[in-house]
C-alpha atoms as a PDB file:
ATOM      1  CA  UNK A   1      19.951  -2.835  -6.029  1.00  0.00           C
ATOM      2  CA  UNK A   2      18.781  -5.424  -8.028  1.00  0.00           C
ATOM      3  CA  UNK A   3      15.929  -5.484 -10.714  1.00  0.00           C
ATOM      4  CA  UNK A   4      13.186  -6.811  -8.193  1.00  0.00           C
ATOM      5  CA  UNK A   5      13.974  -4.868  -5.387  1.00  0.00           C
ATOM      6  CA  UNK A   6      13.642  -2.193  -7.364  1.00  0.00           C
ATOM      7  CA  UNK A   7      10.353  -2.843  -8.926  1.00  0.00           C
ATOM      8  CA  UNK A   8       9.306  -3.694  -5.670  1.00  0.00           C
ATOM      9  CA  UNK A   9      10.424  -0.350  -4.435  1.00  0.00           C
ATOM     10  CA  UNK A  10       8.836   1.213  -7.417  1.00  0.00           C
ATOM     11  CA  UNK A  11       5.444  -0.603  -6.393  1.00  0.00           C
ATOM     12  CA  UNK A  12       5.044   0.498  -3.433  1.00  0.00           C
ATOM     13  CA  UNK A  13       5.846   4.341  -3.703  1.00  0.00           C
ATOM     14  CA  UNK A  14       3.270   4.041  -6.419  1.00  0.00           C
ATOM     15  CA  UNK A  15       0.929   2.093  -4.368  1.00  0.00           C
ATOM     16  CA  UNK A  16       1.022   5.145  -1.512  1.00  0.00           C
ATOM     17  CA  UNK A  17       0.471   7.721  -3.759  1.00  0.00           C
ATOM     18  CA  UNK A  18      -2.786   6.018  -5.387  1.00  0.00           C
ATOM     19  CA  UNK A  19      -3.854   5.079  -1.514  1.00  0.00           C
ATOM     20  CA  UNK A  20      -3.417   8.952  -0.886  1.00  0.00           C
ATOM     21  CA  UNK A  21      -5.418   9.885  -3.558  1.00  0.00           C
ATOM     22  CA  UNK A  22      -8.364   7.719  -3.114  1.00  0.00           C
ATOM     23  CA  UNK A  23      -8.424   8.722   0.938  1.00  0.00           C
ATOM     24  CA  UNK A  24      -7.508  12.324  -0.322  1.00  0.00           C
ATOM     25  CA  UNK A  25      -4.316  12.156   2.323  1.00  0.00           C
ATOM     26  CA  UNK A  26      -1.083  13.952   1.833  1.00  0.00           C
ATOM     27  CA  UNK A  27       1.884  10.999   0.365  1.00  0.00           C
ATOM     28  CA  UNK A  28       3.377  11.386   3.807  1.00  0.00           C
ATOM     29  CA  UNK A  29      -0.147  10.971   5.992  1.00  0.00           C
ATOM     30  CA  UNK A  30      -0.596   8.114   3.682  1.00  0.00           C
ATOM     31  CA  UNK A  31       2.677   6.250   4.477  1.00  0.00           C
ATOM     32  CA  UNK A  32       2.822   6.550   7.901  1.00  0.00           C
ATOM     33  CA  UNK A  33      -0.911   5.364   8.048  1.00  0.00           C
ATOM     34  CA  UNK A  34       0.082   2.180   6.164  1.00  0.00           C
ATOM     35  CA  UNK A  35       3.300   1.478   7.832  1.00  0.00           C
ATOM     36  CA  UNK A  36       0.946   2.071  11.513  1.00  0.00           C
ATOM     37  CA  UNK A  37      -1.471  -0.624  10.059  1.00  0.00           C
ATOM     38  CA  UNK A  38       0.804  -3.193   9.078  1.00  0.00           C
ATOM     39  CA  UNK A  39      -0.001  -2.491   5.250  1.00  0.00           C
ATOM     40  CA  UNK A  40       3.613  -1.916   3.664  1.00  0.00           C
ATOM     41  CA  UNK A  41       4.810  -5.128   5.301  1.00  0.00           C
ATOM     42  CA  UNK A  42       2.046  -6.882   3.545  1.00  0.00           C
ATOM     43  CA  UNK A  43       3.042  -5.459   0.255  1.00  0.00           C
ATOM     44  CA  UNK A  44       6.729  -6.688   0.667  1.00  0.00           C
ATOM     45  CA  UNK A  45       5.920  -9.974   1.731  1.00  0.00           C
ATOM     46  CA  UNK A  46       3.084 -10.227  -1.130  1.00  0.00           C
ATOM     47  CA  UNK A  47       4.793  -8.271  -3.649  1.00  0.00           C
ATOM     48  CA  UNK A  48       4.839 -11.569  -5.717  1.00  0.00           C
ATOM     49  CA  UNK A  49       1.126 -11.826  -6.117  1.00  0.00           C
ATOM     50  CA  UNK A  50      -0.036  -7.765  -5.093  1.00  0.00           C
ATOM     51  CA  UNK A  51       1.465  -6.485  -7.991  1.00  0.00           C
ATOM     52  CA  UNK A  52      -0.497  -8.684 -10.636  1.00  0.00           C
ATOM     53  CA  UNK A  53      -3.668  -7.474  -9.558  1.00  0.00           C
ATOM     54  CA  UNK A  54      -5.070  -4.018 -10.409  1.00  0.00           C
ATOM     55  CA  UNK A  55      -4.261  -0.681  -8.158  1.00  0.00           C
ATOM     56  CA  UNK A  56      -8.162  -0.269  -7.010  1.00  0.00           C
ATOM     57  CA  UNK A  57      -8.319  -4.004  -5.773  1.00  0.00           C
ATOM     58  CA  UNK A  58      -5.076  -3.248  -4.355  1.00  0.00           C
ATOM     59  CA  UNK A  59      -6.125   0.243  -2.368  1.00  0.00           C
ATOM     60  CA  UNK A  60      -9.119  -1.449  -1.184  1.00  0.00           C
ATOM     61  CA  UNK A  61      -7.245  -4.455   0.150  1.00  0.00           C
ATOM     62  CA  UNK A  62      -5.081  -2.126   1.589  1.00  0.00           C
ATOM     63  CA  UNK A  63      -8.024  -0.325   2.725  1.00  0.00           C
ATOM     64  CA  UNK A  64      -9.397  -3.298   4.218  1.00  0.00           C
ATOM     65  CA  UNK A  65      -5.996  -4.902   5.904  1.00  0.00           C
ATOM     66  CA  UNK A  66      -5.884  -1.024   7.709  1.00  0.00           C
ATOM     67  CA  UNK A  67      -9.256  -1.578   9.083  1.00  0.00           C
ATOM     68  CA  UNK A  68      -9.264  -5.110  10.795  1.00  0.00           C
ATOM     69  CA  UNK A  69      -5.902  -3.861  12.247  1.00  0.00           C
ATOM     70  CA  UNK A  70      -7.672  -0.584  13.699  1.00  0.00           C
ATOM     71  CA  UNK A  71      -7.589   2.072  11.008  1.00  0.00           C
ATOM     72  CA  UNK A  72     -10.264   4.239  10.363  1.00  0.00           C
ATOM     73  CA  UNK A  73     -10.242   5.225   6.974  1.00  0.00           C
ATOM     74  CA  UNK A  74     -13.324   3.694   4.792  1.00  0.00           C
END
């Protein structure tokens, strides 16, 4: 695997378990709510720019991409 994918892989596992903690969700909940909403395809195809930016403007971009797709969670 090279050094990008990897970080990217890294980012995203990380990103999951802060959007579980903020929604108080188990990791597992919080994955398969983010992959339902479209929200872990964003972060691959945005890993570029997502990952300069700070976890709570990321979880509540996440939080926001969720909810014009049909999520719930506020």
């Amino acid at each position: 695997m090279d050094a990008k994918l990897k970080d990217m892989a890294e980012y995203i596992v990380i990103a999951i378990h802060e959007f579980a903690k903020r929604h108080q969700l188990e990791e597992e909940q919080a994955y398969r709510y983010l992959n339902h909403y479209k929200a872990i395809d964003f972060l691959e195809n945005q890993y570029d720019v997502a990952h300069t930016q700070s976890f709570d403007d990321i979880i509540e971009g996440l939080t926001a991409l969720c909810q014009r797709h049909g999520g719930a969670l506020v």
